[in-house]
C-alpha atoms as a PDB file:
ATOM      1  CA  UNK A   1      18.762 -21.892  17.495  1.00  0.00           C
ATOM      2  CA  UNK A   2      21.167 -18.874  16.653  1.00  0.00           C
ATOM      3  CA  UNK A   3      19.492 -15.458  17.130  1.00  0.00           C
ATOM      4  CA  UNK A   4      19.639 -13.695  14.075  1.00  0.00           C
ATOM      5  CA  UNK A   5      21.623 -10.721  13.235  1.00  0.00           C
ATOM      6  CA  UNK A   6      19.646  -7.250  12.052  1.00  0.00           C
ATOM      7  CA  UNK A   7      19.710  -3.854  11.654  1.00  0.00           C
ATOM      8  CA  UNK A   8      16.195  -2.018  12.910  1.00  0.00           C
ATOM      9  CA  UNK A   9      15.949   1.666  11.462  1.00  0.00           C
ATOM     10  CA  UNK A  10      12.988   3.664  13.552  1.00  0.00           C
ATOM     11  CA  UNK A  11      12.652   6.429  10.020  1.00  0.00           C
ATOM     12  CA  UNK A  12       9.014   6.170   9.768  1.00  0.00           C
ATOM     13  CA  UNK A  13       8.296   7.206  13.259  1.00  0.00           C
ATOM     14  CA  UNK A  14      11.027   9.485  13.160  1.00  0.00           C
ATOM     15  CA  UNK A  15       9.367  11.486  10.202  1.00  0.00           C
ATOM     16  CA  UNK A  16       6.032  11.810  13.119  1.00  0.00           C
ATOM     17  CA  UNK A  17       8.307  12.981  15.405  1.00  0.00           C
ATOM     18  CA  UNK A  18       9.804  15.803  13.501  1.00  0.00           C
ATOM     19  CA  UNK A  19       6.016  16.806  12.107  1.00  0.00           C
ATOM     20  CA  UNK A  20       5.036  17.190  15.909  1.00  0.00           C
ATOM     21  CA  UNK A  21       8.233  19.313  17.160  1.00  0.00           C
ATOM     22  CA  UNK A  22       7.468  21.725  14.657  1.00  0.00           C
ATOM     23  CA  UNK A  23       3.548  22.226  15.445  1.00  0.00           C
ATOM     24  CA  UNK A  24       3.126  20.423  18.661  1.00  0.00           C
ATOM     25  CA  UNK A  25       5.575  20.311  21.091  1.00  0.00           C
ATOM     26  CA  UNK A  26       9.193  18.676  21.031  1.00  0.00           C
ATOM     27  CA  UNK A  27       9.610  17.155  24.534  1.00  0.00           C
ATOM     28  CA  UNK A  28       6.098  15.130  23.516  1.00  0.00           C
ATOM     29  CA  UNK A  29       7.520  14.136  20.379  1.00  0.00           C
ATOM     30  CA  UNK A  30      10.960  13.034  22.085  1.00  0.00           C
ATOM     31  CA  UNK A  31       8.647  11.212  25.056  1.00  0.00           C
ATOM     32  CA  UNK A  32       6.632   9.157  22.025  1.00  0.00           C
ATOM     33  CA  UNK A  33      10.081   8.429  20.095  1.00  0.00           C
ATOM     34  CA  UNK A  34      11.580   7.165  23.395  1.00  0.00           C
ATOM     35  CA  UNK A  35       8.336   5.374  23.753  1.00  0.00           C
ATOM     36  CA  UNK A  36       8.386   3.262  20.764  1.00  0.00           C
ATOM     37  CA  UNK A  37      11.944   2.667  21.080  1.00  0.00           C
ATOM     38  CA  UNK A  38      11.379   1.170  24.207  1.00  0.00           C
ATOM     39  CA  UNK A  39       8.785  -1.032  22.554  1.00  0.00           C
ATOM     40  CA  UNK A  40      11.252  -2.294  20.150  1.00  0.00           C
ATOM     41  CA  UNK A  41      13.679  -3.135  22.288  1.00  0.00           C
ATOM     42  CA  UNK A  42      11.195  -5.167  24.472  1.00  0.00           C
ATOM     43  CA  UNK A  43       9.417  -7.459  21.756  1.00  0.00           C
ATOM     44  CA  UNK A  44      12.640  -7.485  19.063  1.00  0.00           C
ATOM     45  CA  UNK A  45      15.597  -6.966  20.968  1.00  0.00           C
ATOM     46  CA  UNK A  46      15.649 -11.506  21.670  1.00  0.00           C
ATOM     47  CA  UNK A  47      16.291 -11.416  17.853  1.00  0.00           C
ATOM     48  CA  UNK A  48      18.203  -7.615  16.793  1.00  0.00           C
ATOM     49  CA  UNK A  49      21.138  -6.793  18.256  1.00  0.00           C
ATOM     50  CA  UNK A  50      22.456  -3.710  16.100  1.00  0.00           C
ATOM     51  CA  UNK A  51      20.098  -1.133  16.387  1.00  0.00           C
ATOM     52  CA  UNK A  52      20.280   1.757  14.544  1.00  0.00           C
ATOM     53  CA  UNK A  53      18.052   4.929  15.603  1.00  0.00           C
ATOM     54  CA  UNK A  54      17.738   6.979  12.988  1.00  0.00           C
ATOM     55  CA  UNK A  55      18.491   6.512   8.888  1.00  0.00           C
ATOM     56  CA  UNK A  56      20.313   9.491   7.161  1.00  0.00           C
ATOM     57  CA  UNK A  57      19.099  12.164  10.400  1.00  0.00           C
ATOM     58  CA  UNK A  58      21.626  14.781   8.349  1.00  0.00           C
ATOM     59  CA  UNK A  59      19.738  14.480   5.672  1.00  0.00           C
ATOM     60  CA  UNK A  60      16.621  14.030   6.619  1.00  0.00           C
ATOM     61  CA  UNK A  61      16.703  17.418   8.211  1.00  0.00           C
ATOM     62  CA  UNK A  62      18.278  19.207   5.219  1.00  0.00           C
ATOM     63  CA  UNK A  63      16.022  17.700   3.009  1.00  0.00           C
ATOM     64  CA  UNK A  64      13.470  17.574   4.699  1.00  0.00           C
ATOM     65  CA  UNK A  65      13.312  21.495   6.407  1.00  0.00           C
ATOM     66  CA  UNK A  66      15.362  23.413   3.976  1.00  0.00           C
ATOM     67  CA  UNK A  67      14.858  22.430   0.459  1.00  0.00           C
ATOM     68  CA  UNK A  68      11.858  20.430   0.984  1.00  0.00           C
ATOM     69  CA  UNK A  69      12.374  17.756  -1.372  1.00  0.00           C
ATOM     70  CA  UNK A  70      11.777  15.042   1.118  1.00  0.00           C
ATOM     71  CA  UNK A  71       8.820  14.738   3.651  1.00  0.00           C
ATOM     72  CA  UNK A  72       7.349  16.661   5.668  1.00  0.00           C
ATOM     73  CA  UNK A  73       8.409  18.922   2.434  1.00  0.00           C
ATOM     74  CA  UNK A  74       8.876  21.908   5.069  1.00  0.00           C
ATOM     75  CA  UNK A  75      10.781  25.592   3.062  1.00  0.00           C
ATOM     76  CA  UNK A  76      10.832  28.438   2.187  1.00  0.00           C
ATOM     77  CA  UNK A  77      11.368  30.855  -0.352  1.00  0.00           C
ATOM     78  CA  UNK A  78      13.822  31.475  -2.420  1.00  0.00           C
ATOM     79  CA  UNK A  79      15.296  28.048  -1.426  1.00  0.00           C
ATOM     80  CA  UNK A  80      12.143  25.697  -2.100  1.00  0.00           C
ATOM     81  CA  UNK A  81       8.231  26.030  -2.580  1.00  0.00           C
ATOM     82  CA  UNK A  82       6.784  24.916   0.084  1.00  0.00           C
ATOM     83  CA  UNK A  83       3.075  25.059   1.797  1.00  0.00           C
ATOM     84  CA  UNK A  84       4.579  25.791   4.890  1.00  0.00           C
ATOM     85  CA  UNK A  85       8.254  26.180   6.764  1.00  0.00           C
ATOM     86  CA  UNK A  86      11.177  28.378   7.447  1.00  0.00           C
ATOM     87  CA  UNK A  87      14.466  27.337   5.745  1.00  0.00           C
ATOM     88  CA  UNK A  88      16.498  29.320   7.750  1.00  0.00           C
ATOM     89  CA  UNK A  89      16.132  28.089  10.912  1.00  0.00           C
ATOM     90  CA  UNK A  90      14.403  24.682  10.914  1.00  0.00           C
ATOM     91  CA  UNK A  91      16.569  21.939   9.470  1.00  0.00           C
ATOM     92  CA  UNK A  92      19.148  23.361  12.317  1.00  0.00           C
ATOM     93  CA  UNK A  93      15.976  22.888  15.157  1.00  0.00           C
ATOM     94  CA  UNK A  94      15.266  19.441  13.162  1.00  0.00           C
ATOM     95  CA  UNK A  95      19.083  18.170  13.557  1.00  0.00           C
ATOM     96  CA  UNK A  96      19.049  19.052  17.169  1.00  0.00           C
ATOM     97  CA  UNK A  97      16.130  17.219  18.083  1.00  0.00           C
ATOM     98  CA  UNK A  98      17.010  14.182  15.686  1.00  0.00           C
ATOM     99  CA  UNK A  99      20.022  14.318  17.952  1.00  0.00           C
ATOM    100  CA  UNK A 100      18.258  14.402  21.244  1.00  0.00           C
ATOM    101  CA  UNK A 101      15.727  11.803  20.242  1.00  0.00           C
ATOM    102  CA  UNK A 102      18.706   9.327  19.329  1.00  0.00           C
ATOM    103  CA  UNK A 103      20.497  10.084  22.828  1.00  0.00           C
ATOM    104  CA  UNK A 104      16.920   9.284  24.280  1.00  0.00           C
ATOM    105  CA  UNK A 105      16.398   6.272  23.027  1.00  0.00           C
ATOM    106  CA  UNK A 106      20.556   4.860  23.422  1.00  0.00           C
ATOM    107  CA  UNK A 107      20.310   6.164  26.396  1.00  0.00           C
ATOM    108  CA  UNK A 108      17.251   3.914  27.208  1.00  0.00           C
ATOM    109  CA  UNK A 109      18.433   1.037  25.407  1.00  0.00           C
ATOM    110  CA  UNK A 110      22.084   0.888  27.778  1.00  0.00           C
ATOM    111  CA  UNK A 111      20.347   1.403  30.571  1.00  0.00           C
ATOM    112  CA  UNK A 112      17.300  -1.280  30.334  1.00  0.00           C
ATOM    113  CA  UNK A 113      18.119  -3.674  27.637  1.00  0.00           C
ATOM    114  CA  UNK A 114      22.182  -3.821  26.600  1.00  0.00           C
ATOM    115  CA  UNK A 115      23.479  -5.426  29.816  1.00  0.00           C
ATOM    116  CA  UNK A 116      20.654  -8.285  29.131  1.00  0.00           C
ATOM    117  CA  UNK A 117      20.157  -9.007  25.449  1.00  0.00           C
ATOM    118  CA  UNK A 118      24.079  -8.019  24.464  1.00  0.00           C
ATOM    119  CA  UNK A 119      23.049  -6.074  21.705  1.00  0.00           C
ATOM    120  CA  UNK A 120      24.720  -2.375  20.177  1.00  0.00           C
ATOM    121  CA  UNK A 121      22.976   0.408  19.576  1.00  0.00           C
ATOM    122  CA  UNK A 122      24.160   3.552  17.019  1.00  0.00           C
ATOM    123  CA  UNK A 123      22.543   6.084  14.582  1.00  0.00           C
ATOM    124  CA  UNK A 124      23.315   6.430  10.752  1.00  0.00           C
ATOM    125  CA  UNK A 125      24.797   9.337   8.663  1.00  0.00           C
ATOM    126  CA  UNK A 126      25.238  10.260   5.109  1.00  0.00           C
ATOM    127  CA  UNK A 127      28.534  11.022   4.143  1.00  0.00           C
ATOM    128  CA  UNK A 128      29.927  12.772   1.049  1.00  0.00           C
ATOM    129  CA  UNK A 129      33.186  12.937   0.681  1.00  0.00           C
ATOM    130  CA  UNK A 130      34.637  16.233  -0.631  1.00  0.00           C
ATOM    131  CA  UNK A 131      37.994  17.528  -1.967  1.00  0.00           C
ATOM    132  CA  UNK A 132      39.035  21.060  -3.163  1.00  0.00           C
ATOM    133  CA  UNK A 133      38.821  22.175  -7.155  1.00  0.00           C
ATOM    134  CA  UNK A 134      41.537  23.635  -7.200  1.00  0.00           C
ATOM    135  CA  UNK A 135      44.340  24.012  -5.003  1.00  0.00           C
ATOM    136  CA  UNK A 136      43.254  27.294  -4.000  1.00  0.00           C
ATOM    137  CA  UNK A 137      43.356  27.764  -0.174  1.00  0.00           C
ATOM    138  CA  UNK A 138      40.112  28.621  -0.240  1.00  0.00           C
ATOM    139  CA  UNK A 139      38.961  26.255  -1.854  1.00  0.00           C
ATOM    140  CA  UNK A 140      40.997  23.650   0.550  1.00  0.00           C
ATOM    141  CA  UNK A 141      39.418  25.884   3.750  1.00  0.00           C
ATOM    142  CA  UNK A 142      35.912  26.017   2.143  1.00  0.00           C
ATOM    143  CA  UNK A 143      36.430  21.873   1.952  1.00  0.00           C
ATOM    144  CA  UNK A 144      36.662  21.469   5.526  1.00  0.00           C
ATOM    145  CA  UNK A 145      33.850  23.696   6.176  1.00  0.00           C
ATOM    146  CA  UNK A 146      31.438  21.694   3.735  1.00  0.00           C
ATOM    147  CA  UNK A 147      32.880  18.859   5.817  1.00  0.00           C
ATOM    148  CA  UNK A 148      31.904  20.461   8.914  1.00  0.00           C
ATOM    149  CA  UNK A 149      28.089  21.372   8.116  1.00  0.00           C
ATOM    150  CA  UNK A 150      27.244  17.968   6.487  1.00  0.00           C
ATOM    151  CA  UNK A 151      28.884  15.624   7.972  1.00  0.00           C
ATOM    152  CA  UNK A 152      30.200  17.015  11.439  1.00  0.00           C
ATOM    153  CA  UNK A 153      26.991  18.607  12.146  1.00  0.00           C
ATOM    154  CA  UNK A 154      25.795  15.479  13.096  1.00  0.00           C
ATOM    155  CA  UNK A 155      28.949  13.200  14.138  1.00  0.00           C
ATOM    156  CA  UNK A 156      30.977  15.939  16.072  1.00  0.00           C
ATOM    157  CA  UNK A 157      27.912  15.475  18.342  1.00  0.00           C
ATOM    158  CA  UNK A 158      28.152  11.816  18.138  1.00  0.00           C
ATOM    159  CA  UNK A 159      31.789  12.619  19.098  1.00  0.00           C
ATOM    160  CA  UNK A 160      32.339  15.947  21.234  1.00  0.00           C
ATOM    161  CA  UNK A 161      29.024  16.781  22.324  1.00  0.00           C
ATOM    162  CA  UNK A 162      28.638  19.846  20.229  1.00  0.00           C
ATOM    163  CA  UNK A 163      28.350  21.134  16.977  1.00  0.00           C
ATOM    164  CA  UNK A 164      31.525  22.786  14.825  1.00  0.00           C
ATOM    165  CA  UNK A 165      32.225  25.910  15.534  1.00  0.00           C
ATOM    166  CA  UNK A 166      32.055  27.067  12.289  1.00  0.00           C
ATOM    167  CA  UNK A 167      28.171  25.850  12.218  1.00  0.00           C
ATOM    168  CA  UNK A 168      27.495  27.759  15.289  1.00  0.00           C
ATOM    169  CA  UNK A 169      29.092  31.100  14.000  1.00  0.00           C
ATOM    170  CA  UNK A 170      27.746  30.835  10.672  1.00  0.00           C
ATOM    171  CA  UNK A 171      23.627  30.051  12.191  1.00  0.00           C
ATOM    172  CA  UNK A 172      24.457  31.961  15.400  1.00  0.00           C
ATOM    173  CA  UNK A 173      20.935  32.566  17.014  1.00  0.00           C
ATOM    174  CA  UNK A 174      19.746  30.181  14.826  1.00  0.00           C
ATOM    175  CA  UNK A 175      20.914  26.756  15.658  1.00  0.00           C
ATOM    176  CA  UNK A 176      19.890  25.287  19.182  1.00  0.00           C
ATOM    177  CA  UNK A 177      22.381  24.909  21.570  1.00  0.00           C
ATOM    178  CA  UNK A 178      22.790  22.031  23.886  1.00  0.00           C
ATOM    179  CA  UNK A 179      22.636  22.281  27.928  1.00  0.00           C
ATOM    180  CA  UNK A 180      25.042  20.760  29.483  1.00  0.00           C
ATOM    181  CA  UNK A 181      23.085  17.554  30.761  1.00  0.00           C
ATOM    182  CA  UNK A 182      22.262  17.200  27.151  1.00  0.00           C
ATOM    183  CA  UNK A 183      25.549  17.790  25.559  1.00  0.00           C
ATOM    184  CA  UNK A 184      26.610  14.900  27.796  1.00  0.00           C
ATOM    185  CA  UNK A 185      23.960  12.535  27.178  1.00  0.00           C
ATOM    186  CA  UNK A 186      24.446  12.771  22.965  1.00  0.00           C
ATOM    187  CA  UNK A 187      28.270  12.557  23.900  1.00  0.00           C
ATOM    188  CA  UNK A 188      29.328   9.097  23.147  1.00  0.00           C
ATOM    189  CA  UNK A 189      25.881   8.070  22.512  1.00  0.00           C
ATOM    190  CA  UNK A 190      26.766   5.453  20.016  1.00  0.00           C
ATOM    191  CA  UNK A 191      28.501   1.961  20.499  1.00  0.00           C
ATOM    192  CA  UNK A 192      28.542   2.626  16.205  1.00  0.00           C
ATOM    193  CA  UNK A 193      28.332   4.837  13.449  1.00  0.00           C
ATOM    194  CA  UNK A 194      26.455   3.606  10.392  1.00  0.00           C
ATOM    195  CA  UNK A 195      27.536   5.648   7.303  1.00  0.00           C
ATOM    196  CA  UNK A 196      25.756   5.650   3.729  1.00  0.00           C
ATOM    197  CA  UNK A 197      28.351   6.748   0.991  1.00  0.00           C
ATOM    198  CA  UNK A 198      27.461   6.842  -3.017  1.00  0.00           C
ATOM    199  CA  UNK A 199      28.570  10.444  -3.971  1.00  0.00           C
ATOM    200  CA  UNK A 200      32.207  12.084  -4.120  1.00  0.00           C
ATOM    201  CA  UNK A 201      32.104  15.881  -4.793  1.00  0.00           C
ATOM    202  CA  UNK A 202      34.601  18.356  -5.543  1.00  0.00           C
ATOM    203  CA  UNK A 203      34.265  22.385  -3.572  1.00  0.00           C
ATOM    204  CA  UNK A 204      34.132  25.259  -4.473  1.00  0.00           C
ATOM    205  CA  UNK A 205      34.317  28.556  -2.255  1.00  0.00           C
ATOM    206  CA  UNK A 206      31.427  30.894  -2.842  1.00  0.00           C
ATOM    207  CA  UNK A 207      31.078  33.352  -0.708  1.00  0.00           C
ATOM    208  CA  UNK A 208      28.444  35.628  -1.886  1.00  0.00           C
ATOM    209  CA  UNK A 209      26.014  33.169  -0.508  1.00  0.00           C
ATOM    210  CA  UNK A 210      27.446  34.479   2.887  1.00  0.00           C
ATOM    211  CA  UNK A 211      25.721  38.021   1.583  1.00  0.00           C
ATOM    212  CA  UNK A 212      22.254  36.870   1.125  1.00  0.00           C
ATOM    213  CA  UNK A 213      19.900  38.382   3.200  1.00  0.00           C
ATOM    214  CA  UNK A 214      17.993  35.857   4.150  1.00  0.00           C
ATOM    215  CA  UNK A 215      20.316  32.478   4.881  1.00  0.00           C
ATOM    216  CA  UNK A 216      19.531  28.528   4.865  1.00  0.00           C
ATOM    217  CA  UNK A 217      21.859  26.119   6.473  1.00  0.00           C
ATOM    218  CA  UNK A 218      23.226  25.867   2.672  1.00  0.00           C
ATOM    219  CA  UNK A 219      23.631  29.387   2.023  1.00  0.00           C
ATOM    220  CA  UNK A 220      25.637  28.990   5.629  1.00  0.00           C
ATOM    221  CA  UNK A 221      27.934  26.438   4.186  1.00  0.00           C
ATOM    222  CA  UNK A 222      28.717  29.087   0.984  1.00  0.00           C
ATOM    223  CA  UNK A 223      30.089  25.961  -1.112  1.00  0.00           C
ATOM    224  CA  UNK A 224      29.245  25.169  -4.359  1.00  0.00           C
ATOM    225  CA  UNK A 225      29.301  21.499  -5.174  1.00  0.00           C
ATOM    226  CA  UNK A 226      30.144  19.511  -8.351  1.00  0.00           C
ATOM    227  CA  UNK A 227      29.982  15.734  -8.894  1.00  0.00           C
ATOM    228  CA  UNK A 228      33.201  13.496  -9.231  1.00  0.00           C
ATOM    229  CA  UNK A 229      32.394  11.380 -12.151  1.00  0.00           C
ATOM    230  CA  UNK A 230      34.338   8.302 -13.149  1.00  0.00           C
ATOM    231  CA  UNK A 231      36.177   7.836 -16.554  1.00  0.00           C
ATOM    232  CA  UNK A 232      33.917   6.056 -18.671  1.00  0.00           C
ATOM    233  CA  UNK A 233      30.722   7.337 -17.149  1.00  0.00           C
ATOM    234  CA  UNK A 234      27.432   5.551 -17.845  1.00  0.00           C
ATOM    235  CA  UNK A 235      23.649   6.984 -17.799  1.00  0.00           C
ATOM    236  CA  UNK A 236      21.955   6.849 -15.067  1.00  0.00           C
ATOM    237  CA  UNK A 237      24.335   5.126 -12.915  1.00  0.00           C
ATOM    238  CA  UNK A 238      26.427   6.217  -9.774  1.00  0.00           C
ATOM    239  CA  UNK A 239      30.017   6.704 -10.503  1.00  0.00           C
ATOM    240  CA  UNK A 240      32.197   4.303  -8.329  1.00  0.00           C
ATOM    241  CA  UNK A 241      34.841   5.823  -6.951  1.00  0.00           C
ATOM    242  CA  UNK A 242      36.067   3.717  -4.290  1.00  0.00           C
ATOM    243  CA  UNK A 243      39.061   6.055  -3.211  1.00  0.00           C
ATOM    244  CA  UNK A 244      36.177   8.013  -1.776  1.00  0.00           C
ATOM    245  CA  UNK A 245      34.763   5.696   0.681  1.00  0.00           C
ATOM    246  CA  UNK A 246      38.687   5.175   1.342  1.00  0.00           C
ATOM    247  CA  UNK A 247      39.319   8.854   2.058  1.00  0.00           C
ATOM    248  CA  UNK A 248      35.801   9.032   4.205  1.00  0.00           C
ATOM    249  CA  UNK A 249      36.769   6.114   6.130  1.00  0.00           C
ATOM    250  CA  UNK A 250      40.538   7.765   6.966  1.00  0.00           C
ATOM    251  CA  UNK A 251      38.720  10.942   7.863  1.00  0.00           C
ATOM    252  CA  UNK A 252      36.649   9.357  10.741  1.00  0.00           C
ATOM    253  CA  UNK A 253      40.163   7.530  12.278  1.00  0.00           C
ATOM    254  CA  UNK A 254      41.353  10.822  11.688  1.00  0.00           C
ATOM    255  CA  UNK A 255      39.146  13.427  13.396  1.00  0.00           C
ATOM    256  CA  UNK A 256      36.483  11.254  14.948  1.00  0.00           C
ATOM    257  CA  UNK A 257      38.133   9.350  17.258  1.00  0.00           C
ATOM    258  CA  UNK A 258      38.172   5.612  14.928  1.00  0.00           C
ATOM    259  CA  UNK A 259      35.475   4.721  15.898  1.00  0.00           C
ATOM    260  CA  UNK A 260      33.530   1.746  15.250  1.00  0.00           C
ATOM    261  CA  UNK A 261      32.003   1.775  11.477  1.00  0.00           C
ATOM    262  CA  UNK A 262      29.234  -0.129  10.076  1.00  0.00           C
ATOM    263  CA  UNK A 263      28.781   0.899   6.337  1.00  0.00           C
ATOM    264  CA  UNK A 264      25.151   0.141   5.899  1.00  0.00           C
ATOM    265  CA  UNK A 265      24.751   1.594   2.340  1.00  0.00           C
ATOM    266  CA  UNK A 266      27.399   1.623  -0.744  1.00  0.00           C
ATOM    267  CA  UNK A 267      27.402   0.290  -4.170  1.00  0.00           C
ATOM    268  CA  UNK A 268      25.284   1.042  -7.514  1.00  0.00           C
ATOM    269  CA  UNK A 269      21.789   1.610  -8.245  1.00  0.00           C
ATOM    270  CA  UNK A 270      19.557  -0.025 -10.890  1.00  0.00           C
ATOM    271  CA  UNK A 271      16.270   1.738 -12.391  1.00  0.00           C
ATOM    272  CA  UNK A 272      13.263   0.379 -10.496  1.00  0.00           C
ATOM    273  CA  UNK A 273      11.404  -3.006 -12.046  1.00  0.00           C
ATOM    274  CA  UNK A 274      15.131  -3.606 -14.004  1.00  0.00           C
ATOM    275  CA  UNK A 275      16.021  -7.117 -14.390  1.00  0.00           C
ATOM    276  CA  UNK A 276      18.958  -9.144 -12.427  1.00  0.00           C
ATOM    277  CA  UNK A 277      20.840  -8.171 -15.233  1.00  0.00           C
ATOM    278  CA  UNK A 278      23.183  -5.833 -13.279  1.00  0.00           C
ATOM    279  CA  UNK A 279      26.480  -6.012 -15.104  1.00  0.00           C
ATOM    280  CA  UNK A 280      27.132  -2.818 -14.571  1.00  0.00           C
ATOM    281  CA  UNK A 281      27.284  -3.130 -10.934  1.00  0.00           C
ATOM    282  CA  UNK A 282      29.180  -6.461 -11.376  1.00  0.00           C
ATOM    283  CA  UNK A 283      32.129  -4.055 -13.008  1.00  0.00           C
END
């Protein structure tokens, strides 16, 4: 009987991990993510063989730490209203340790479980794809850096073993940095990237958000982003533009080394309880 193919995503823990670094301690919370990695790999890893550590980990941290729009709803004023959190510093302490936690538990998977069960292990990332306004240069050099904080925040780690410069000069004191034994263990800790793609945007430049007194990792970006809609636009539906994902795609081959791609989300919504009656998506 043929083992079947899956992909495992570890979010739910990974949401208990991130609660704990900011109140408890992060090398416990790394230890218990490791942990329950390692209990994945043992009693599913016969059956999965594309494992895939953490779901949206760029976004999870933005959302999650700055505006506070998705759990643990961690921010602070003026950029969300929050019970508790500090959007100027924690979505960049939340990214680092989403990154360490994934090099734990690769790291654990090559070194117990790949050379026996055969399987691949990789992490996930939301990806926009962005393109200037106007052609304005700095609206084209304001592109790259939106490209930079949201997307290469996470994969030039993947990648390089270290964040853009850009991101570091913009946070400065307050992004983590990586030691050197951990710069090399997130380096190349992937045998994939998994990318989730619905939403083309076009940039802006704004810089007064670099004037702000108080900054968030958005404010440290100083974009301003508008949605790419599609000709015949339709209510409450995703516009498809599928030179996007092309674009996206062309960028990682690019600048990223080609490496191998697994697109594990892409296509069109439907409101919740809807029928199968999804011409739209069809189109």
């Amino acid at each position: 009987m043929e083992s079947s193919h899956m992909f495992l995503y570890f979010t739910a823990t990974h949401r208990r991990l991130l609660k704990m670094s900011m109140k408890d301690g992060l090398v416990e919370g790394l230890k218990d993510f490791t942990e329950y990695a390692d209990v994945c790999f043992r009693e599913f890893g016969d059956r999965v063989l594309y494992w895939s550590t953490i779901n949206e980990g760029n976004i999870f941290a933005f959302g999650g730490y700055d505006s506070g729009i998705t759990p643990p709803h961690r921010c602070s004023p003026p950029f969300g209203n929050c019970p508790k959190g500090n959007s100027s510093t924690e979505p960049y302490i939340a990214g680092h340790h989403i990154l360490l936690a994934h090099a734990s538990a690769a790291k654990l998977y090559r070194e117990k479980y790949q050379e026996k069960q055969h399987g691949f292990v990789g992490a996930n990332v939301y990806a926009y794809w962005f393109v200037p306004l106007t052609n304005k240069t700095e609206d084209t050099i304001a592109t790259q850096r939106a490209l930079d904080f949201y997307l290469g925040w996470f994969v030039d780690a993947f990648v390089f073993g270290d964040y853009p410069d850009i991101v570091k000069k913009r946070a400065g004191t307050r992004i983590p940095y990586f030691t050197e034994d951990e710069a090399k263990q997130v380096k190349g800790s992937f045998d994939f990237i998994g990318i989730n793609h619905y939403s083309s945007m076009y940039i802006k430049n704004n810089p007064m958000k670099q004037i702000m007194d108080t900054r968030n990792f958005a404010a440290d970006a100083a974009v301003d982003t508008i949605a790419i809609t599609d000709d015949d636009p339709v209510p409450d539906e995703l516009p498809v533009l599928p030179w996007g994902l092309q674009q996206l795609l062309e960028y990682f081959k690019q600048v990223f080394r080609n490496p191998p791609i697994y697109i594990h989300e892409n296509g069109q919504k439907t409101k919740r309880n809807r029928t199968l009656n999804d011409t739209g998506r069809v189109k």
